[in-house]
Protein backbone atom coordinates (compact mmCIF):
# COMPACT_ATOMS: atom_id res chain seq x y z
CA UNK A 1 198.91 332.43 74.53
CA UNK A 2 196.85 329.54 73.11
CA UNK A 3 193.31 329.14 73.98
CA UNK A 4 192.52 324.92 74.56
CA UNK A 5 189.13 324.58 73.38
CA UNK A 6 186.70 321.96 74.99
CA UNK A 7 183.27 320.59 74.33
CA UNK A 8 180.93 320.34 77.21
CA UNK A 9 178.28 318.11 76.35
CA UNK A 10 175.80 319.08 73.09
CA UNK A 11 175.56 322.54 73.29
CA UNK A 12 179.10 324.22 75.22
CA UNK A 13 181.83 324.61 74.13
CA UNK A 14 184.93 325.81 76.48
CA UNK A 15 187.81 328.40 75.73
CA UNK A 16 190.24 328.20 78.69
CA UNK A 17 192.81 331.24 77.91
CA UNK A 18 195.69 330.58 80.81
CA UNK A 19 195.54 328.22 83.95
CA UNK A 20 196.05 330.98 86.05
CA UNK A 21 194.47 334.34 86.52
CA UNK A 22 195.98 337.74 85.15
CA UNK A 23 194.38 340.92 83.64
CA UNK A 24 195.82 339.82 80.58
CA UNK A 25 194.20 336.20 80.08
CA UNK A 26 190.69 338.37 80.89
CA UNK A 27 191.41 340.79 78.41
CA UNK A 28 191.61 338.47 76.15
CA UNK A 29 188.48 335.89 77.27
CA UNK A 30 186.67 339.53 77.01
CA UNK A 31 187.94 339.95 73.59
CA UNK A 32 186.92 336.65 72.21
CA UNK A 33 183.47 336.80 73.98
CA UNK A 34 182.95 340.29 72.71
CA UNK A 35 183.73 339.44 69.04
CA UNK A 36 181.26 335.88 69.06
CA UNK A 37 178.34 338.57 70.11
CA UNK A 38 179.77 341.21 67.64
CA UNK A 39 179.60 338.36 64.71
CA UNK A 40 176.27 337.44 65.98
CA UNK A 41 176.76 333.63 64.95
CA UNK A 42 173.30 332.04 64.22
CA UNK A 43 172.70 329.07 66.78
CA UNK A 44 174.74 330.84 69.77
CA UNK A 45 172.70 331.23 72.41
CA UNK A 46 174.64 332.33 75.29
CA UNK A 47 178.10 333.98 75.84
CA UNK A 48 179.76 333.84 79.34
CA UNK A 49 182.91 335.33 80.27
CA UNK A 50 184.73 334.43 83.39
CA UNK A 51 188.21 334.93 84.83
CA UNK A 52 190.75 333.54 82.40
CA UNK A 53 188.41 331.53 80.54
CA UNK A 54 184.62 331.44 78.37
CA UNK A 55 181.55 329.15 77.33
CA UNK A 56 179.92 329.39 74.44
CA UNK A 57 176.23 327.78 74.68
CA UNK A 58 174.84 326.86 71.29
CA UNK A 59 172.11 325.08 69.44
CA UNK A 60 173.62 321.72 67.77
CA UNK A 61 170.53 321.52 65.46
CA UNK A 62 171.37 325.32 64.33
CA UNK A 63 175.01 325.11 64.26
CA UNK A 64 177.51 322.28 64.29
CA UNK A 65 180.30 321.54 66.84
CA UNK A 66 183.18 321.73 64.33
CA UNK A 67 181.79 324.64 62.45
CA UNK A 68 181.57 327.09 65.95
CA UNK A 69 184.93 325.52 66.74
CA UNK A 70 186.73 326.89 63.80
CA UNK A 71 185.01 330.15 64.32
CA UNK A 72 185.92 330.82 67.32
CA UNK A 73 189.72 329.55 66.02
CA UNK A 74 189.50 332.26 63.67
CA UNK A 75 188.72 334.76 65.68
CA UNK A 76 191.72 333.96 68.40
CA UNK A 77 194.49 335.48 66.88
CA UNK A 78 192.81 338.91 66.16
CA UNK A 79 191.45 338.56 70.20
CA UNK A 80 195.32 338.28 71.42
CA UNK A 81 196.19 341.17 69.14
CA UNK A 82 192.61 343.02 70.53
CA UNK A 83 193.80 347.08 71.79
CA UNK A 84 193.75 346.36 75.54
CA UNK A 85 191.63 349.23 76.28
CA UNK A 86 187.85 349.24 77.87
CA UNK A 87 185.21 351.59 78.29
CA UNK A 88 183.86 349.94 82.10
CA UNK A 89 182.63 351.85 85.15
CA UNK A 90 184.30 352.53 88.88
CA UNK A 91 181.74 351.92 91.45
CA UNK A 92 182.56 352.19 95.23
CA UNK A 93 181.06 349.95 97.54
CA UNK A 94 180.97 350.34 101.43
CA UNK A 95 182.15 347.68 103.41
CA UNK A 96 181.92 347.07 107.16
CA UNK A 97 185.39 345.20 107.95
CA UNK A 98 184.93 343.04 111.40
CA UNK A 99 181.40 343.40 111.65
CA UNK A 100 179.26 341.05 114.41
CA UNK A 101 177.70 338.91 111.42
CA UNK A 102 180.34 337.35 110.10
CA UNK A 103 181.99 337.53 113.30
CA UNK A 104 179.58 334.88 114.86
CA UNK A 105 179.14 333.26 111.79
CA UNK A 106 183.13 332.53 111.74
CA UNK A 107 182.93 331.02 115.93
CA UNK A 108 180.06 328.73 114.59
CA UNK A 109 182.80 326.95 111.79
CA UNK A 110 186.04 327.64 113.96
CA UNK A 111 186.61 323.11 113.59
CA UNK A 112 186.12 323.60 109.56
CA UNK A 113 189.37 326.33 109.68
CA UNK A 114 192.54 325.86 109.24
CA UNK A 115 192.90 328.14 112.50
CA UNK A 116 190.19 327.88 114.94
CA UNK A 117 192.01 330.09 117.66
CA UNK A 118 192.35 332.88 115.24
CA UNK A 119 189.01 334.75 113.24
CA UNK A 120 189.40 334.66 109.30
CA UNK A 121 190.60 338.13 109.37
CA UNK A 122 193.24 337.38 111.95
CA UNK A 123 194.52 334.59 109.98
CA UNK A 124 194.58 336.28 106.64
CA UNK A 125 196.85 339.30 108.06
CA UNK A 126 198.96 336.71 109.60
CA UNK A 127 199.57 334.46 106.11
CA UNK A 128 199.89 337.83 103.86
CA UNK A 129 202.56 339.07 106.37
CA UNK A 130 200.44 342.20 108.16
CA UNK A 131 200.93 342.58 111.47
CA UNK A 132 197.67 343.57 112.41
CA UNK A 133 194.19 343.49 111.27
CA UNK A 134 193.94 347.07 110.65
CA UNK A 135 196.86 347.25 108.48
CA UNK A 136 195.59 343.93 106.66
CA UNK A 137 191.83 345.97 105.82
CA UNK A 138 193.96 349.15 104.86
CA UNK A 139 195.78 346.74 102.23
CA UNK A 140 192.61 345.21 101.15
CA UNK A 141 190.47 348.75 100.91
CA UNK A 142 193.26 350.69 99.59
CA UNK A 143 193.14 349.59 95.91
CA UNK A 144 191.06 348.95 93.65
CA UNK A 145 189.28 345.24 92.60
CA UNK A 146 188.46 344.30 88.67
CA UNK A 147 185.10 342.29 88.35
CA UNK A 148 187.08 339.40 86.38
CA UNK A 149 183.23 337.39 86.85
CA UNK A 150 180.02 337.07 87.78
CA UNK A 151 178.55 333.96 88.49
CA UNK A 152 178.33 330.61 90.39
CA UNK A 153 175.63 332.31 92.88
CA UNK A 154 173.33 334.65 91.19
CA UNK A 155 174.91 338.05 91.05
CA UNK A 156 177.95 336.80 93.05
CA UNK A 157 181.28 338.85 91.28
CA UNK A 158 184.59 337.40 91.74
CA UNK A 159 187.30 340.51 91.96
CA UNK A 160 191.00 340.41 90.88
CA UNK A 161 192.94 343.37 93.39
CA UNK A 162 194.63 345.86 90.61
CA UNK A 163 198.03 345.51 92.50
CA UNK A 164 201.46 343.87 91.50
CA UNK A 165 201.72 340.27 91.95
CA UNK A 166 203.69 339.75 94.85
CA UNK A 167 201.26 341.93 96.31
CA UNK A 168 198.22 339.88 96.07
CA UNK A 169 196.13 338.87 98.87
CA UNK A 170 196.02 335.45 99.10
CA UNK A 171 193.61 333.06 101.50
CA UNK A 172 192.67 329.35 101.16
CA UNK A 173 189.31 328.36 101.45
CA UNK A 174 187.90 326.67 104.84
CA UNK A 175 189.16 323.21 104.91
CA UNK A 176 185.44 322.39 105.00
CA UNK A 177 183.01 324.33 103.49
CA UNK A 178 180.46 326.30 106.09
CA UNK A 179 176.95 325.71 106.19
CA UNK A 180 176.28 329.52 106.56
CA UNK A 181 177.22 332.20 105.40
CA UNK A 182 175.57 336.16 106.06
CA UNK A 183 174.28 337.57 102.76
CA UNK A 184 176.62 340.24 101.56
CA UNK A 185 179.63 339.04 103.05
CA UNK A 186 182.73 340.12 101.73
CA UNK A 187 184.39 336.74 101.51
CA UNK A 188 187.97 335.35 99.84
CA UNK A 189 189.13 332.53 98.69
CA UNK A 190 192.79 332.27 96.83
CA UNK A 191 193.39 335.56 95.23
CA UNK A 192 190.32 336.31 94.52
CA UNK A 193 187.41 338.40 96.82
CA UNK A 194 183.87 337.89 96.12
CA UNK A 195 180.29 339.54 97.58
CA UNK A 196 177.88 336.67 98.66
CA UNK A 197 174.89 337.79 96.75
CA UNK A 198 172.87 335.69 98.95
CA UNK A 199 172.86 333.93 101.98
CA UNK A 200 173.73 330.51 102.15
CA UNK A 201 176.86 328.12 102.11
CA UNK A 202 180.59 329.11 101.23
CA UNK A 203 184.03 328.52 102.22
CA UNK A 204 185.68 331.65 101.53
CA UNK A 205 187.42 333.64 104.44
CA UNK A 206 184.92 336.16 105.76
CA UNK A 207 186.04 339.69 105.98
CA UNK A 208 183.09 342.25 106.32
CA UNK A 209 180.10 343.00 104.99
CA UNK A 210 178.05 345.53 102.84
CA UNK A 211 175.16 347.26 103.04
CA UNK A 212 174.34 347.66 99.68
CA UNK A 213 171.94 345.17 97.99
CA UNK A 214 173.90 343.93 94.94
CA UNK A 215 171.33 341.51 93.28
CA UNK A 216 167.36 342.27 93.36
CA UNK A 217 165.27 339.96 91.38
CA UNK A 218 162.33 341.79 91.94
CA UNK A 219 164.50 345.08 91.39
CA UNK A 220 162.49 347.12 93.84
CA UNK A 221 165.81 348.45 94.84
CA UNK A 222 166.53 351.93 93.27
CA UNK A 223 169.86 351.16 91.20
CA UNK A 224 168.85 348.07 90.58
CA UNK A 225 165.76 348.76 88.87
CA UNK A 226 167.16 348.44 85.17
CA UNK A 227 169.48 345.35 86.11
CA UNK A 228 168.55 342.93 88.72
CA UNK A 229 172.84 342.75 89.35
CA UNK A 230 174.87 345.39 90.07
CA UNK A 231 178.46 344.10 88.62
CA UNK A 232 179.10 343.15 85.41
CA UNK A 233 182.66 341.53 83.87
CA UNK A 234 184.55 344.67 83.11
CA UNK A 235 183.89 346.58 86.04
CA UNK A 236 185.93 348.31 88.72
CA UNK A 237 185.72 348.59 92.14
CA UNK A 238 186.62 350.27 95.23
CA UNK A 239 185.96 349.26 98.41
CA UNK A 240 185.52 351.88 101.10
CA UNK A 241 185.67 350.77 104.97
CA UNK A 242 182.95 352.12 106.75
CA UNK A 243 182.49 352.22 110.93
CA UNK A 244 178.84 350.55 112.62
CA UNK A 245 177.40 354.09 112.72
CA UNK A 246 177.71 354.39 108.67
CA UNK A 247 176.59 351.37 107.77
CA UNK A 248 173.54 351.62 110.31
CA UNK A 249 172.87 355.18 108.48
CA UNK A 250 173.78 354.02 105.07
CA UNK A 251 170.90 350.70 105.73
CA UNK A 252 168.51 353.24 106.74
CA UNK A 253 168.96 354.99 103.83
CA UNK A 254 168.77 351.93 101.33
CA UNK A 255 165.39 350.67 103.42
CA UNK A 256 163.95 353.83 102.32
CA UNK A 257 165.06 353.17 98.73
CA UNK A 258 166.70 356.60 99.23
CA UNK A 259 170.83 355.59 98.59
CA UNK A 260 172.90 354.56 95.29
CA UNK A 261 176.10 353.93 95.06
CA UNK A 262 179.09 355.94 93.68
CA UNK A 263 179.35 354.89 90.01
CA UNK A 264 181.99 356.59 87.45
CA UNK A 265 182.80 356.09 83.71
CA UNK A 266 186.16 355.36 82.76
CA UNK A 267 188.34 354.12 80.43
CA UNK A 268 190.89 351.23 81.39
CA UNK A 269 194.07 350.49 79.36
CA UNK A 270 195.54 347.41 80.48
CA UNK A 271 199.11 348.79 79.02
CA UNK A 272 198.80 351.96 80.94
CA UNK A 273 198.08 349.84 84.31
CA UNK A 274 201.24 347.88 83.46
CA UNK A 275 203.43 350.52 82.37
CA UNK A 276 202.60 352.58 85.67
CA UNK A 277 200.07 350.42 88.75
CA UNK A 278 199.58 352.76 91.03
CA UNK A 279 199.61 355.76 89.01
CA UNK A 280 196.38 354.62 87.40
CA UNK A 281 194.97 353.55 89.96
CA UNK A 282 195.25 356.54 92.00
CA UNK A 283 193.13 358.24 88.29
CA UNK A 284 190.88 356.36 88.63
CA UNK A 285 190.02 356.62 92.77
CA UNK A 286 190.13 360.28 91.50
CA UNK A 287 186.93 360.25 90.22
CA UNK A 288 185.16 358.48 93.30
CA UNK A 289 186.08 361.55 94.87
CA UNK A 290 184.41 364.12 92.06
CA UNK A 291 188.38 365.37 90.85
């Protein structure tokens, strides 16, 4: 595949690696963005990864246009050819599926949906051919996510499922966006889900939410301390429905500054996950579980 390069402004410059998303076209965004901060380019200031594309920020007065350009040409070739392998982390997140937040929050915007007799979870079984809600969060909990981005909100990752294609969850957004939304919502929108970092506006279908803090500015929270965001590009996660009484217990627990999540090392080879989905993903829900 051929990255289209595009200035943006003075100082960006844009590598779009496929129109649509697949682990592949992030593989190699990663690989390109990893080798600009591996050649450590005088006048590059920033480096941003995102789902199947990258920005480059740069200083114009330190480095020309052109000159970054055919640098980052240079470097494509060898970034399509990159080992598909990275060293990334599983982390599982609890999630409270059909919770009374978003619940109330999705009867407030019922005129902006595409259904308003049906809740967003109702709707998104329907569409992705579940027959009920239960089987729909099963789907949706039962494999694992790749953190393809963060960004847009502060802290805010967008996740890619880890399943076959035909397999992919799939929602539109509201057909007008909310004014609300409850912070830590676990929201989607196309095929991707994403964790409102914050609350405020959005127009993904709302699903659950989760307990766990996932961006601290002030990082008084525990596991945040070191990093104000939990998820970085790269990661891996596994969502883990969770009833009232948990996630009451599990708050409790994070008000004291007394809970952490589950977080794993691993190694990810792209050409294993291809050569054998399921197989790998089941390895790496193995070590969630301590095996």
């Amino acid at each position: 595949m051929s990255i289209r390069f595009n200035f943006g402004g003075d100082e960006h410059i844009f590598g779009e690696v496929s129109e649509e998303m697949s682990l592949a076209s992030f593989f190699t965004g990663l690989s390109m963005t990893n080798a600009v901060r591996a050649a450590n380019i005088k006048g590059v200031t920033e480096i941003c990864p995102a789902n199947a594309s990258f920005q480059i920020r740069f200083n114009p007065d330190l480095l020309a246009p052109q000159d970054l350009l055919a640098e980052l040409q240079s470097m494509e070739e060898a970034a399509s050819k990159a080992d598909p392998v990275l060293k990334t982390r599983i982390i599982e997140l609890p999630v409270y599926f059909q919770d009374p937040w978003t619940h109330e929050t999705c009867l407030r915007f019922r005129e902006r949906h595409q259904d308003p007799s049906s809740t967003d979870l109702e709707y998104s079984a329907r569409i992705n051919g579940y027959a009920t809600v239960e089987e729909f969060i099963a789907a949706y909990s039962g494999q694992p996510w790749f953190v393809s981005m963060v960004g847009f909100v502060a802290g805010l990752p967008f996740l890619y499922q880890m399943v076959e294609r035909q397999k992919q969850i799939q929602a539109p957004k509201y057909l007008r966006p909310r004014t609300d939304t409850p912070k830590l919502t676990i929201g989607h929108g196309g095929c991707f889900a994403a964790i409102y970092s914050v609350r405020g506006a959005g127009g993904y279908q709302m699903y659950g939410v989760t307990p766990a803090p996932i961006y601290d500015p002030a990082r008084k929270v525990r596991y945040l301390s070191d990093e104000m965001c939990l998820f970085k590009p790269g990661d891996i996660v596994k969502f883990k429905s969770i009833s009232r009484d948990e996630y009451d217990a599990t708050f409790e627990e994070i008000e004291a500054n007394r809970w952490q999540p589950t977080v794993r090392e691993c190694t990810f080879s792209l050409t294993d996950f291809n050569r054998d989905i399921y197989g790998t993903n089941a390895k790496l829900m193995e070590l969630i579980n301590g095996r």
